[in-house]
PDB file of N, CA and C in Angstrom:
ATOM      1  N   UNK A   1     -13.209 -10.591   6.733  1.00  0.00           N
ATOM      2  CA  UNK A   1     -12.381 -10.030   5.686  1.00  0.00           C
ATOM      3  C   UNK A   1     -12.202  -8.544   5.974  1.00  0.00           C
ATOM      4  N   UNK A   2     -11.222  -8.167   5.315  1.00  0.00           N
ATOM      5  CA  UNK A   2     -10.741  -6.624   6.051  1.00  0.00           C
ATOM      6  C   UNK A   2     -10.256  -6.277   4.655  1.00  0.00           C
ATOM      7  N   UNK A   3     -10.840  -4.820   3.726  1.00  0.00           N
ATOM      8  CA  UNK A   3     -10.223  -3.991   3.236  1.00  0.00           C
ATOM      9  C   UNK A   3      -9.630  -2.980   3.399  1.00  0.00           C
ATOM     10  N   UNK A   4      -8.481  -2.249   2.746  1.00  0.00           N
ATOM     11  CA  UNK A   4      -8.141  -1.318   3.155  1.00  0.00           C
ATOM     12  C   UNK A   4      -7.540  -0.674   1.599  1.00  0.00           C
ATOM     13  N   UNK A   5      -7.724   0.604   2.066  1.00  0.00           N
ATOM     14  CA  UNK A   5      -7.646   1.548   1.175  1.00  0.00           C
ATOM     15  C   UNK A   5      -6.819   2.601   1.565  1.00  0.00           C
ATOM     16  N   UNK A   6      -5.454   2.816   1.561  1.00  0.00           N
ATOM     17  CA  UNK A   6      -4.521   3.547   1.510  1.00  0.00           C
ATOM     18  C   UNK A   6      -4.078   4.907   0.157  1.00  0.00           C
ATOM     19  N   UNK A   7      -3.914   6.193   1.137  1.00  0.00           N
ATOM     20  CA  UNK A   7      -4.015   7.099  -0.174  1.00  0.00           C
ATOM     21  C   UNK A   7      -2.423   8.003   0.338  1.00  0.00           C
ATOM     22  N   UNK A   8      -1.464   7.704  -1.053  1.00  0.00           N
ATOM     23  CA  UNK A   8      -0.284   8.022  -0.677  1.00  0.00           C
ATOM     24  C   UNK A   8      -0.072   9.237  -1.700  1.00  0.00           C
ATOM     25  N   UNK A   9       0.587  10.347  -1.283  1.00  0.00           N
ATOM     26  CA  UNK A   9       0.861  11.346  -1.526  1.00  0.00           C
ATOM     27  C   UNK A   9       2.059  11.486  -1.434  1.00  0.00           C
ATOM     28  N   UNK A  10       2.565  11.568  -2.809  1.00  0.00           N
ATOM     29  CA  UNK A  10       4.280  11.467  -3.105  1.00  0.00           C
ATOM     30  C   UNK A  10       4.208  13.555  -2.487  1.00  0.00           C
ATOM     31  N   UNK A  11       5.785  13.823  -2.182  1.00  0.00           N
ATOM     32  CA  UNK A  11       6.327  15.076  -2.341  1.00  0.00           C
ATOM     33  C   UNK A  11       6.659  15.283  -3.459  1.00  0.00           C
ATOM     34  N   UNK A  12       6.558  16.293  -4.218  1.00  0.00           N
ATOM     35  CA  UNK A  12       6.931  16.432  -5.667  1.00  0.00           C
ATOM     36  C   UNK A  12       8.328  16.040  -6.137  1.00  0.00           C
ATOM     37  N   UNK A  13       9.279  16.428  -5.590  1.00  0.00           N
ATOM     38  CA  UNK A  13      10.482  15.525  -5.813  1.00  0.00           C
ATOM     39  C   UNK A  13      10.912  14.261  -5.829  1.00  0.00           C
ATOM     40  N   UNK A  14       9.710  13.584  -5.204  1.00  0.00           N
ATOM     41  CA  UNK A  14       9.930  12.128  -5.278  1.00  0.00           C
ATOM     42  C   UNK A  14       8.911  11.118  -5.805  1.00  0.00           C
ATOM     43  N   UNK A  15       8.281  11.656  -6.541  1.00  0.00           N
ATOM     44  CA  UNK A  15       7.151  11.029  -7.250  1.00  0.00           C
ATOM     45  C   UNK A  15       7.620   9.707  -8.040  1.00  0.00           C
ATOM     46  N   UNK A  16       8.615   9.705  -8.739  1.00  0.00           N
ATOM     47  CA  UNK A  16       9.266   8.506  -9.424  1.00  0.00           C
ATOM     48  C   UNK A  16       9.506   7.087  -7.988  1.00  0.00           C
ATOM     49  N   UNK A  17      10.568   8.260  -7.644  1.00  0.00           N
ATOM     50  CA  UNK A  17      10.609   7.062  -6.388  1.00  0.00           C
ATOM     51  C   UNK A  17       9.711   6.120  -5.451  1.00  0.00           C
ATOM     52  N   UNK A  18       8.707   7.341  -5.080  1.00  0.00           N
ATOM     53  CA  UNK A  18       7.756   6.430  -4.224  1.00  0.00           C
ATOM     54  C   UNK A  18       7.073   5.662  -5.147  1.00  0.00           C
ATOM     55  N   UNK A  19       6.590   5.797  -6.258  1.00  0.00           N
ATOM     56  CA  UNK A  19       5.939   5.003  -7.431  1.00  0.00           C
ATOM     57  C   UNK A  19       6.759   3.729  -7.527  1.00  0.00           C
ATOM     58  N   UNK A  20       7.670   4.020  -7.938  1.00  0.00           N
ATOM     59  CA  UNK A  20       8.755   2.777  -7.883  1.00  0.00           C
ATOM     60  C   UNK A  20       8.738   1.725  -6.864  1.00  0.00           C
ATOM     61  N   UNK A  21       8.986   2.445  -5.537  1.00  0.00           N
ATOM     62  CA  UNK A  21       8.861   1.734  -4.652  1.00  0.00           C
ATOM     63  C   UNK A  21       7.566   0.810  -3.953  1.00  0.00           C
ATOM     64  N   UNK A  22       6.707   1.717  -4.454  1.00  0.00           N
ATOM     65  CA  UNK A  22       5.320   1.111  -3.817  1.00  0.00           C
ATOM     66  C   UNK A  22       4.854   0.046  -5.339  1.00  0.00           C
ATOM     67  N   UNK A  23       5.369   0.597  -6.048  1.00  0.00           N
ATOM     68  CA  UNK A  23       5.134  -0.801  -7.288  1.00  0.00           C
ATOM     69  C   UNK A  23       6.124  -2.709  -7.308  1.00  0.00           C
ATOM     70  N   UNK A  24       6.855  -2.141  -6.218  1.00  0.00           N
ATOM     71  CA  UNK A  24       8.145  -3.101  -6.148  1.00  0.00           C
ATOM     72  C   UNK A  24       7.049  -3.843  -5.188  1.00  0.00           C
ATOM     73  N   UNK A  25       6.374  -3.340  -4.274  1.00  0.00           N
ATOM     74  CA  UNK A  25       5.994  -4.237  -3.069  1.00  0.00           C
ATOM     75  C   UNK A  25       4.248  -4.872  -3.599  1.00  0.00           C
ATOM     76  N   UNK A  26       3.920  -4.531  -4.729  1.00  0.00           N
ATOM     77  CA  UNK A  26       2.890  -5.230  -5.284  1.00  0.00           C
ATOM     78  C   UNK A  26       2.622  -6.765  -5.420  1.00  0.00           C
ATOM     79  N   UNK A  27       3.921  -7.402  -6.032  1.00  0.00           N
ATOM     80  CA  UNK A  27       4.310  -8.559  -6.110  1.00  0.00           C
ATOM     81  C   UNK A  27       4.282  -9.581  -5.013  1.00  0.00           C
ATOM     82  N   UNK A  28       5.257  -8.863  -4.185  1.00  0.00           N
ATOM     83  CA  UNK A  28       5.964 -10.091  -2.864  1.00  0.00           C
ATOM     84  C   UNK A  28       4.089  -9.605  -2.186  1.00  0.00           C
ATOM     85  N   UNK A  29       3.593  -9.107  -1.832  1.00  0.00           N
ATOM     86  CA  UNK A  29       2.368  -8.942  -1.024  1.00  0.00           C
ATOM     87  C   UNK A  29       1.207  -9.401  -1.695  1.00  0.00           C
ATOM     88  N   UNK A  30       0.956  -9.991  -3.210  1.00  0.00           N
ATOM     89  CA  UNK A  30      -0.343 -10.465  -3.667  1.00  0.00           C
ATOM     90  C   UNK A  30       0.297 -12.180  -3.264  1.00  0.00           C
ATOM     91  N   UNK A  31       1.406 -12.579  -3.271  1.00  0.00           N
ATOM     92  CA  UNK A  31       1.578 -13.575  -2.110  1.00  0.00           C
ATOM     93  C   UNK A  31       1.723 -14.146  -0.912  1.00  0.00           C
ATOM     94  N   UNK A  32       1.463 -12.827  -0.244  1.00  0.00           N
ATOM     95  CA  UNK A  32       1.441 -13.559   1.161  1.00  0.00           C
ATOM     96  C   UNK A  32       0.352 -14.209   2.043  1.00  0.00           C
ATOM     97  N   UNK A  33       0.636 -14.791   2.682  1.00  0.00           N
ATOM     98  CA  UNK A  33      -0.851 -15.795   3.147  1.00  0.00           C
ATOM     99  C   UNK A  33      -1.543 -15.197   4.033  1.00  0.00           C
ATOM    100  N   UNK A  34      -3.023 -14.913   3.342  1.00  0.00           N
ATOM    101  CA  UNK A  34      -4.146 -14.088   3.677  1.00  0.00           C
ATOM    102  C   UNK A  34      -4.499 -13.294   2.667  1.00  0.00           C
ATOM    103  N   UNK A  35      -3.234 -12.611   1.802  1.00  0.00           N
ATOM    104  CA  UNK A  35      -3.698 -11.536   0.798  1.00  0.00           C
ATOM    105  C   UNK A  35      -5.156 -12.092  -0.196  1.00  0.00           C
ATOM    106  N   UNK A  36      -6.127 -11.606  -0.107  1.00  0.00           N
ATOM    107  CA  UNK A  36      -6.891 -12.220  -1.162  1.00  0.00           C
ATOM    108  C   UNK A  36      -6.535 -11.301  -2.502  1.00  0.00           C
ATOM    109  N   UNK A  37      -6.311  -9.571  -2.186  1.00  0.00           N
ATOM    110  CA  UNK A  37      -6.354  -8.667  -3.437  1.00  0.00           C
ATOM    111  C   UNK A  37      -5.192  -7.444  -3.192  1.00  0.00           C
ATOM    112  N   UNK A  38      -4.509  -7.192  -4.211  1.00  0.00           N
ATOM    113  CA  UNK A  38      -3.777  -6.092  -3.323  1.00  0.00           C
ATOM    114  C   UNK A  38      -2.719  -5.483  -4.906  1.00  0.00           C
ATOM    115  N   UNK A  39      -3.813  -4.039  -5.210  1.00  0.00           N
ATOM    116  CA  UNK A  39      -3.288  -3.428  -6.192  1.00  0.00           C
ATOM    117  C   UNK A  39      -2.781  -2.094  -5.803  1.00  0.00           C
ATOM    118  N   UNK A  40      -2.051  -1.418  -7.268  1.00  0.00           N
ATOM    119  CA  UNK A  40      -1.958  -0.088  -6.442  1.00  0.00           C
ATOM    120  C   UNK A  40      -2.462   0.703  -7.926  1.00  0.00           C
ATOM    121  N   UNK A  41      -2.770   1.915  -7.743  1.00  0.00           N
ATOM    122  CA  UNK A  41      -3.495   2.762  -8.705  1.00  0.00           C
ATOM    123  C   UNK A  41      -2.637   4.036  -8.281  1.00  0.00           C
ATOM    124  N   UNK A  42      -2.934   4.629  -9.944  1.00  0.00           N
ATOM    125  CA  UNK A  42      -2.344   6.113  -9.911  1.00  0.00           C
ATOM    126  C   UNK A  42      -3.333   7.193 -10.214  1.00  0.00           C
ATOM    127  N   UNK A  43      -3.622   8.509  -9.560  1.00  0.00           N
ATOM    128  CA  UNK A  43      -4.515   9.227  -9.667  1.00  0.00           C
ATOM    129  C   UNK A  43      -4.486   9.561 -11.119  1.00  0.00           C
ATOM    130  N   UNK A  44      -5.374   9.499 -12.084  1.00  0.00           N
ATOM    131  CA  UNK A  44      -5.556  10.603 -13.636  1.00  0.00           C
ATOM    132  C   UNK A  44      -4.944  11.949 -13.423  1.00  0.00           C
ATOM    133  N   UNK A  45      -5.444  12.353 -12.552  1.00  0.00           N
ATOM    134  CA  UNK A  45      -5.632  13.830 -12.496  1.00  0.00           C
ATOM    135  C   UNK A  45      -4.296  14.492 -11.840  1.00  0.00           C
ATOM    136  N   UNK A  46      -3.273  13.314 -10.695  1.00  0.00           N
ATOM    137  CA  UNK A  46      -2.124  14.110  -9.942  1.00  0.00           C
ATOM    138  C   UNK A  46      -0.866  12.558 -10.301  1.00  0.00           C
ATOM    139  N   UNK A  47      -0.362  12.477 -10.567  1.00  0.00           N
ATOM    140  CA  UNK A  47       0.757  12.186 -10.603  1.00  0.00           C
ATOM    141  C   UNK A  47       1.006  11.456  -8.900  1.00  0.00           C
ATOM    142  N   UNK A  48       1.319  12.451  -8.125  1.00  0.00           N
ATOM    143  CA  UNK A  48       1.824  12.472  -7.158  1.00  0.00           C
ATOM    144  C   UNK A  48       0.840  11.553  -5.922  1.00  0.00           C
ATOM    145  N   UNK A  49      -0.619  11.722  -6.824  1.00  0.00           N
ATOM    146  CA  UNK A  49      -1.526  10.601  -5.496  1.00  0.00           C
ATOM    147  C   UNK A  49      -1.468   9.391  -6.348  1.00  0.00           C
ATOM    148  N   UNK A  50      -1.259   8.595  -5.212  1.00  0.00           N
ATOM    149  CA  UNK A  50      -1.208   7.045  -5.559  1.00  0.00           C
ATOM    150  C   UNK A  50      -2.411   6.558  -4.426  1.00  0.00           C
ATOM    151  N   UNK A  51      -2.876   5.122  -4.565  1.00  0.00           N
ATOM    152  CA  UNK A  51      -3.571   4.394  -3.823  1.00  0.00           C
ATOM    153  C   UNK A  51      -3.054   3.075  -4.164  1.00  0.00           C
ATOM    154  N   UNK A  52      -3.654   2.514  -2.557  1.00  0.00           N
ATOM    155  CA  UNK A  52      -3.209   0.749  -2.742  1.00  0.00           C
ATOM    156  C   UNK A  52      -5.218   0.486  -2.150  1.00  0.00           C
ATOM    157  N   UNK A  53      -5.218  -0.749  -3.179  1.00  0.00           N
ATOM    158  CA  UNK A  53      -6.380  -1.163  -2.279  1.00  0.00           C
ATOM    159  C   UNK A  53      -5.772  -2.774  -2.454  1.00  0.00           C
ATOM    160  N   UNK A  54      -6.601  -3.141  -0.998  1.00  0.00           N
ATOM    161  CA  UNK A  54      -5.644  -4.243  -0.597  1.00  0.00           C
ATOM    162  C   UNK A  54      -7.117  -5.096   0.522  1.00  0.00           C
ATOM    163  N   UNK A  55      -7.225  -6.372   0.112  1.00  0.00           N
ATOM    164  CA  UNK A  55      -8.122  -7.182   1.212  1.00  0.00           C
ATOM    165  C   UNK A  55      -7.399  -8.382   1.661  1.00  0.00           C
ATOM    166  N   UNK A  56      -7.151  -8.320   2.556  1.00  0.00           N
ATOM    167  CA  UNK A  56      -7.186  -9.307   3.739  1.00  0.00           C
ATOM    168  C   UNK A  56      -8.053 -10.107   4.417  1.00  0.00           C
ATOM    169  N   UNK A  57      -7.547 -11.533   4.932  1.00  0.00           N
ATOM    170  CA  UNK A  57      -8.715 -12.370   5.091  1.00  0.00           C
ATOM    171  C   UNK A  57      -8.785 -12.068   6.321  1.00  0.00           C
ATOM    172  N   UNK A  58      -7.896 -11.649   7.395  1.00  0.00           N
ATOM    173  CA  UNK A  58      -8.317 -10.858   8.457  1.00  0.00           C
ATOM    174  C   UNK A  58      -7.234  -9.887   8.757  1.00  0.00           C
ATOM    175  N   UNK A  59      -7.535  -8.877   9.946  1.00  0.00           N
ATOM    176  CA  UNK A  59      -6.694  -7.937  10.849  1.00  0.00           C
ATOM    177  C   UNK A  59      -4.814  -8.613  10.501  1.00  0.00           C
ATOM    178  N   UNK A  60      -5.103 -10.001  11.328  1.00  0.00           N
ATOM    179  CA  UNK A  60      -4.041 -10.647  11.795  1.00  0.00           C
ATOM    180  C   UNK A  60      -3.387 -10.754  10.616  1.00  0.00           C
ATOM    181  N   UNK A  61      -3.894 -10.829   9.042  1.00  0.00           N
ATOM    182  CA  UNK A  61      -3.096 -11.160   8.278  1.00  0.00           C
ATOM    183  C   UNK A  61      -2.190  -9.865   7.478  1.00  0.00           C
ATOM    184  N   UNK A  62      -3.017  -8.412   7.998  1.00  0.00           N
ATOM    185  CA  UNK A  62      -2.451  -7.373   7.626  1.00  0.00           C
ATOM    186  C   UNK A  62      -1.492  -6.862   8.498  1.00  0.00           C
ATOM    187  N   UNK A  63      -1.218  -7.111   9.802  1.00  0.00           N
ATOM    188  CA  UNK A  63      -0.380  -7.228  10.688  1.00  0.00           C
ATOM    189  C   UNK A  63       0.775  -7.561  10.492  1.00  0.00           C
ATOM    190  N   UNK A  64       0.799  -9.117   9.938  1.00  0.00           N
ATOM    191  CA  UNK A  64       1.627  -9.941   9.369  1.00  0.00           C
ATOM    192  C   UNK A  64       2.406  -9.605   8.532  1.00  0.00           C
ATOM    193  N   UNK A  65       1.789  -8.405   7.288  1.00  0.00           N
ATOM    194  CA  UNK A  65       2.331  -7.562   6.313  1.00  0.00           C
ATOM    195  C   UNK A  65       3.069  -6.764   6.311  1.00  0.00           C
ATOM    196  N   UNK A  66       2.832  -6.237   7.577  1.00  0.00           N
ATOM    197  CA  UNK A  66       3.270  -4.771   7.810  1.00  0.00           C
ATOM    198  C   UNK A  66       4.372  -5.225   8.400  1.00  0.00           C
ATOM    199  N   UNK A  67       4.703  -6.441   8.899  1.00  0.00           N
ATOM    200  CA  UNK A  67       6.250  -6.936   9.262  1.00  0.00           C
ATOM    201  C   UNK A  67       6.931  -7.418   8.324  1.00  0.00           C
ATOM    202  N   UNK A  68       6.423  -7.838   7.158  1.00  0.00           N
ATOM    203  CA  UNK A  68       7.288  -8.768   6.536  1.00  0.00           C
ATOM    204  C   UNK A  68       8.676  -7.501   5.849  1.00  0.00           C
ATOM    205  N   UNK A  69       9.822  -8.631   5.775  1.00  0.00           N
ATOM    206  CA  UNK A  69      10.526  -7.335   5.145  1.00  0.00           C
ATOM    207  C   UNK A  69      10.636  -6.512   3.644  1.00  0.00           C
ATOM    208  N   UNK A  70       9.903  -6.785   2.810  1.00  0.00           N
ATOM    209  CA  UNK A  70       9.526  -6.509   1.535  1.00  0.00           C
ATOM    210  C   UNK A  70       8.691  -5.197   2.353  1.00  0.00           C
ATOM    211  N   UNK A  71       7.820  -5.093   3.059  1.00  0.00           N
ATOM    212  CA  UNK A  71       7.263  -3.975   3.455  1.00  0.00           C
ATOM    213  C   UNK A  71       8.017  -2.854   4.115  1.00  0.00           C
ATOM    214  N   UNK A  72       8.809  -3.861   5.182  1.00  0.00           N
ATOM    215  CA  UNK A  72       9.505  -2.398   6.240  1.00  0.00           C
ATOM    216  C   UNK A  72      10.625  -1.771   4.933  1.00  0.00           C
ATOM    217  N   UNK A  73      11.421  -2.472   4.155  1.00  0.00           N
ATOM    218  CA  UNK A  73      12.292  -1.843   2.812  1.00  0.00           C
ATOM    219  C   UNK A  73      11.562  -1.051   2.285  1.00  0.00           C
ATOM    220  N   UNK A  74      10.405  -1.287   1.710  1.00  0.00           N
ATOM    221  CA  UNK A  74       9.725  -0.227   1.189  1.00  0.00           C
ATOM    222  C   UNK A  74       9.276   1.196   1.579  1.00  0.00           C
ATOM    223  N   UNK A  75       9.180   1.012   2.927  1.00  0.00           N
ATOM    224  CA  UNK A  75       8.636   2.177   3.611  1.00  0.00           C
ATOM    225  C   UNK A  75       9.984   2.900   4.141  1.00  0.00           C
ATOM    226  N   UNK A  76      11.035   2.127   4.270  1.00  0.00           N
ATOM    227  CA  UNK A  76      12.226   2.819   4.820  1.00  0.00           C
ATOM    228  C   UNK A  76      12.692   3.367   3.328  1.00  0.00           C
ATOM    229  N   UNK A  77      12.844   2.795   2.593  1.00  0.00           N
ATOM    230  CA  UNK A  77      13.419   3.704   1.261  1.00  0.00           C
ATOM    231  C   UNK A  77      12.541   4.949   1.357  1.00  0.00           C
ATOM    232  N   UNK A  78      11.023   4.953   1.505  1.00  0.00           N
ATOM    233  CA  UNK A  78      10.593   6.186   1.446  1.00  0.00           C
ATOM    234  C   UNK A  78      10.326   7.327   2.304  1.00  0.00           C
ATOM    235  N   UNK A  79      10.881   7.026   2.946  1.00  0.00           N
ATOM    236  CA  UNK A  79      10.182   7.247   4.584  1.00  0.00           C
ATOM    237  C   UNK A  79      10.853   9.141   4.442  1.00  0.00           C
ATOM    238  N   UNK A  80       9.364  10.024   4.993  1.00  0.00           N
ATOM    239  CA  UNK A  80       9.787  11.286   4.626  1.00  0.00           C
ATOM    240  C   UNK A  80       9.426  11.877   3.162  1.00  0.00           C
ATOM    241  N   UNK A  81       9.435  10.999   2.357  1.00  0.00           N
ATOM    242  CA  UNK A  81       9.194  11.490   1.095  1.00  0.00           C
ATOM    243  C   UNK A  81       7.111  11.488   0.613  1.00  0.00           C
ATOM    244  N   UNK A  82       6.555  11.620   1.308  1.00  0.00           N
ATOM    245  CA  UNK A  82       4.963  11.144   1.346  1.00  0.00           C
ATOM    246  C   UNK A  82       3.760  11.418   2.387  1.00  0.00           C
ATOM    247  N   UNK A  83       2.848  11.369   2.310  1.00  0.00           N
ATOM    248  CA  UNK A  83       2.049  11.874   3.301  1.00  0.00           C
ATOM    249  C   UNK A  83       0.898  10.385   3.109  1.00  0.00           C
ATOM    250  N   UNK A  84       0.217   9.950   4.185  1.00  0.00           N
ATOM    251  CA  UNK A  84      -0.345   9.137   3.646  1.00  0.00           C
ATOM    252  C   UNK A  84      -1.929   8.797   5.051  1.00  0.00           C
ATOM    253  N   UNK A  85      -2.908   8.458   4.561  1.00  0.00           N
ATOM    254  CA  UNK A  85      -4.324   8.409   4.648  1.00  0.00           C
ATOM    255  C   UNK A  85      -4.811   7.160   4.598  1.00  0.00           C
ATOM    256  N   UNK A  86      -5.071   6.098   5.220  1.00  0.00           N
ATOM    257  CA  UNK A  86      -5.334   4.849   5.610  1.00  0.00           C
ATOM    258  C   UNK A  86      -6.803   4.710   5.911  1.00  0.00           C
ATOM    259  N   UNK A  87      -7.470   3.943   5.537  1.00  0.00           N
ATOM    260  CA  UNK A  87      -9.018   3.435   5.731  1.00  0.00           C
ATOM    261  C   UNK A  87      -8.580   2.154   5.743  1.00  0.00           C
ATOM    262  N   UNK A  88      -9.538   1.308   7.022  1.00  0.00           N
ATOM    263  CA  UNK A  88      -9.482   0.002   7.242  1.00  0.00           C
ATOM    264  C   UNK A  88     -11.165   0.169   7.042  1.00  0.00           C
ATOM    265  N   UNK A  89     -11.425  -0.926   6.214  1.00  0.00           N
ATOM    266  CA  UNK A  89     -13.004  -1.231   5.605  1.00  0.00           C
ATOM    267  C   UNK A  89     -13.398  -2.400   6.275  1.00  0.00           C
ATOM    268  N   UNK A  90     -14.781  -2.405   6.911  1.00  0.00           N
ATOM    269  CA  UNK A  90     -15.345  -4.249   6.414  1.00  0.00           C
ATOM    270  C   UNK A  90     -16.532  -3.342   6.156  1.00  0.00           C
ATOM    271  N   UNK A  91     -16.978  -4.395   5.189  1.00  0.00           N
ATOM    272  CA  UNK A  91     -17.992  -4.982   3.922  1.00  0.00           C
ATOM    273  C   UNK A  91     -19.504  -4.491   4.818  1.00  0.00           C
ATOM    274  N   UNK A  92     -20.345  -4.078   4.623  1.00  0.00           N
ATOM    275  CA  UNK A  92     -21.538  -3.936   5.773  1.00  0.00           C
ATOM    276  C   UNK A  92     -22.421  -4.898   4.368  1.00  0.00           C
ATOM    277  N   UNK A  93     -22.690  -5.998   5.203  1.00  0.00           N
ATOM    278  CA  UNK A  93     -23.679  -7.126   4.706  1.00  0.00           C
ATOM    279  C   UNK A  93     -25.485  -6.969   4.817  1.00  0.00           C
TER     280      UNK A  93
END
């Protein structure tokens, strides 16, 4: 299993938008096959930081994600407008 924890940083002018957008791709991605979990959160404190935490049943199935086109739309609507910070997790048993 593979978590990941993504930390997105809207530009101040586009805070609505990327919110928007990264809330649109919540849906089509808690269905795709492998997703076990996959939310997104808004910082208290900034507006502008967002996070996705997201587990996968493996690598291959987050791969899979990052092609589907619900994802590449999302990232092309925003693309430029964000700064963003990626952690790939496994679980230490």
């Amino acid at each position: 299993m593979l978590t990941v924890i993504g930390k997105i940083t809207a530009r101040s002018e586009a805070i609505g938008k990327v919110r928007s957008q990264l809330t649109n791709l919540v849906e089509p991605s808690q269905k795709e096959a492998g997703c076990i979990h996959y939310s997104l959160y808004q910082d208290n404190d900034s507006s502008a930081v967002l996070f996705v935490y997201e587990k996968w049943k493996s690598k291959n199935d987050l791969d899979d994600h990052m092609q589907m086109a619900h994802f590449k739309q999302c990232f092309g609507e925003i693309e430029g407008l964000y700064d963003v910070e990626v952690h790939l997790l496994t679980e230490v048993s």
